[in-house]
C-alpha atoms as a PDB file:
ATOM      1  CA  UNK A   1       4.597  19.214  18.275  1.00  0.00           C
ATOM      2  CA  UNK A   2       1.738  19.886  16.619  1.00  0.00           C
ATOM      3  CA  UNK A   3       2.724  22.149  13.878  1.00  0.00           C
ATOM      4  CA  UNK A   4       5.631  19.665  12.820  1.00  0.00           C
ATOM      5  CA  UNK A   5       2.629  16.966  12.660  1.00  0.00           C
ATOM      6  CA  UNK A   6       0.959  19.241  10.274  1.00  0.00           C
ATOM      7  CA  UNK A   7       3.945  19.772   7.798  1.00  0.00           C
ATOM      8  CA  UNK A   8       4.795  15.786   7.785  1.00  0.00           C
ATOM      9  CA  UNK A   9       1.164  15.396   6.651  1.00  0.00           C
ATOM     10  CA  UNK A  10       1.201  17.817   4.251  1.00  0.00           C
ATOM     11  CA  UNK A  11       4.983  16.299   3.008  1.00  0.00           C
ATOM     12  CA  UNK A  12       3.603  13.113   3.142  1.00  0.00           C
ATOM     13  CA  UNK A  13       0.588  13.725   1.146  1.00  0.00           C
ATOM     14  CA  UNK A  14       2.321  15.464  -1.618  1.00  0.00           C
ATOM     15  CA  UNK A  15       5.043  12.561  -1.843  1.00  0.00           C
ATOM     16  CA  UNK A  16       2.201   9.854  -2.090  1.00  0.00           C
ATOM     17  CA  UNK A  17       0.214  11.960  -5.100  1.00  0.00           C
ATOM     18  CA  UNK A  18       3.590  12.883  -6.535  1.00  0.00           C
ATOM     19  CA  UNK A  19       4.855   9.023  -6.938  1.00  0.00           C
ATOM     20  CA  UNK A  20       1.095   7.317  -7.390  1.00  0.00           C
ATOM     21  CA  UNK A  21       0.189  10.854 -10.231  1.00  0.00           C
ATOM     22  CA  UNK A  22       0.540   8.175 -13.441  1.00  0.00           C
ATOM     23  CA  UNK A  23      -1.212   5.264 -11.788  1.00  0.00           C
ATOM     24  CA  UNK A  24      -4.491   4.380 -12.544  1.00  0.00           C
ATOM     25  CA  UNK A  25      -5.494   3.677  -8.688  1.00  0.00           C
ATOM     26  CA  UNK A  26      -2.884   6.617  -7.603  1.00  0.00           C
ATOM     27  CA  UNK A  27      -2.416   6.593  -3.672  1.00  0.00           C
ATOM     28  CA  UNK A  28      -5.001   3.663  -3.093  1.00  0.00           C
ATOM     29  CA  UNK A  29      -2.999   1.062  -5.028  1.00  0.00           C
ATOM     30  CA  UNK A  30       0.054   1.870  -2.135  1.00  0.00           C
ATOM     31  CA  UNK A  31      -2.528  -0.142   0.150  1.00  0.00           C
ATOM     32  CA  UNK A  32      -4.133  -2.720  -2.557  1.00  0.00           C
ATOM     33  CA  UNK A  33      -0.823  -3.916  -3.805  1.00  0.00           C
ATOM     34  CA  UNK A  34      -0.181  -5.502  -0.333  1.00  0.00           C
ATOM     35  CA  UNK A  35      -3.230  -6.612   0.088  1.00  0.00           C
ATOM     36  CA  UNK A  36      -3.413  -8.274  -3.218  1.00  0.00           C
ATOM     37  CA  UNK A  37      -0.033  -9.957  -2.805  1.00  0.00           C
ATOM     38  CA  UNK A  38      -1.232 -11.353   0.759  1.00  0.00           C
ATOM     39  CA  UNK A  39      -4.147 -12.627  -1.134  1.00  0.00           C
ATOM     40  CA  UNK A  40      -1.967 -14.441  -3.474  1.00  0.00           C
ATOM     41  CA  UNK A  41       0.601 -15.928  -1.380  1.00  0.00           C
ATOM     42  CA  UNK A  42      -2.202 -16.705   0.878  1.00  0.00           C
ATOM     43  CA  UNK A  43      -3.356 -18.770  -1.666  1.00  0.00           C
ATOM     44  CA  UNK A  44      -0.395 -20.453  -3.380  1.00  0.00           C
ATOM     45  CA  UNK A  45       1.187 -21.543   0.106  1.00  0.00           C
ATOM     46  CA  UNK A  46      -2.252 -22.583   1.408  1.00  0.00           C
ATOM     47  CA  UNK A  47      -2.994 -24.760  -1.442  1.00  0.00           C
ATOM     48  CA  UNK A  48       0.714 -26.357  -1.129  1.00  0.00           C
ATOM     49  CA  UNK A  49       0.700 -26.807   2.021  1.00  0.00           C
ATOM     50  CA  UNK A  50      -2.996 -27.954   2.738  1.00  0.00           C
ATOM     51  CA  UNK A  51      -2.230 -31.912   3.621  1.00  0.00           C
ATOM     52  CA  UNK A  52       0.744 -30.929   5.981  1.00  0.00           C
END
């Protein structure tokens, strides 16, 4: 088990930098982009729905 956890980490890794290699943020902005859009809808559906 342990040497096929190795080779998805490795496959994994080199997927993330491979799709994230033009990006500014590269592999981080795979984690901010959620974040950020939780932030906004957060926001949006919290202000429209504050006097219900």
């Amino acid at each position: 088990m342990g040497r096929f956890w190795d080779l998805l980490v490795v496959l994994a890794d080199r997927t993330l930098k491979a799709r994230y290699r033009g990006s500014l943020l590269g592999v981080y902005w795979s984690l901010l982009n959620p974040i950020l859009m939780t932030v906004v809808y957060s926001a949006i559906f919290g202000a429209k729905f504050k006097d219900y």
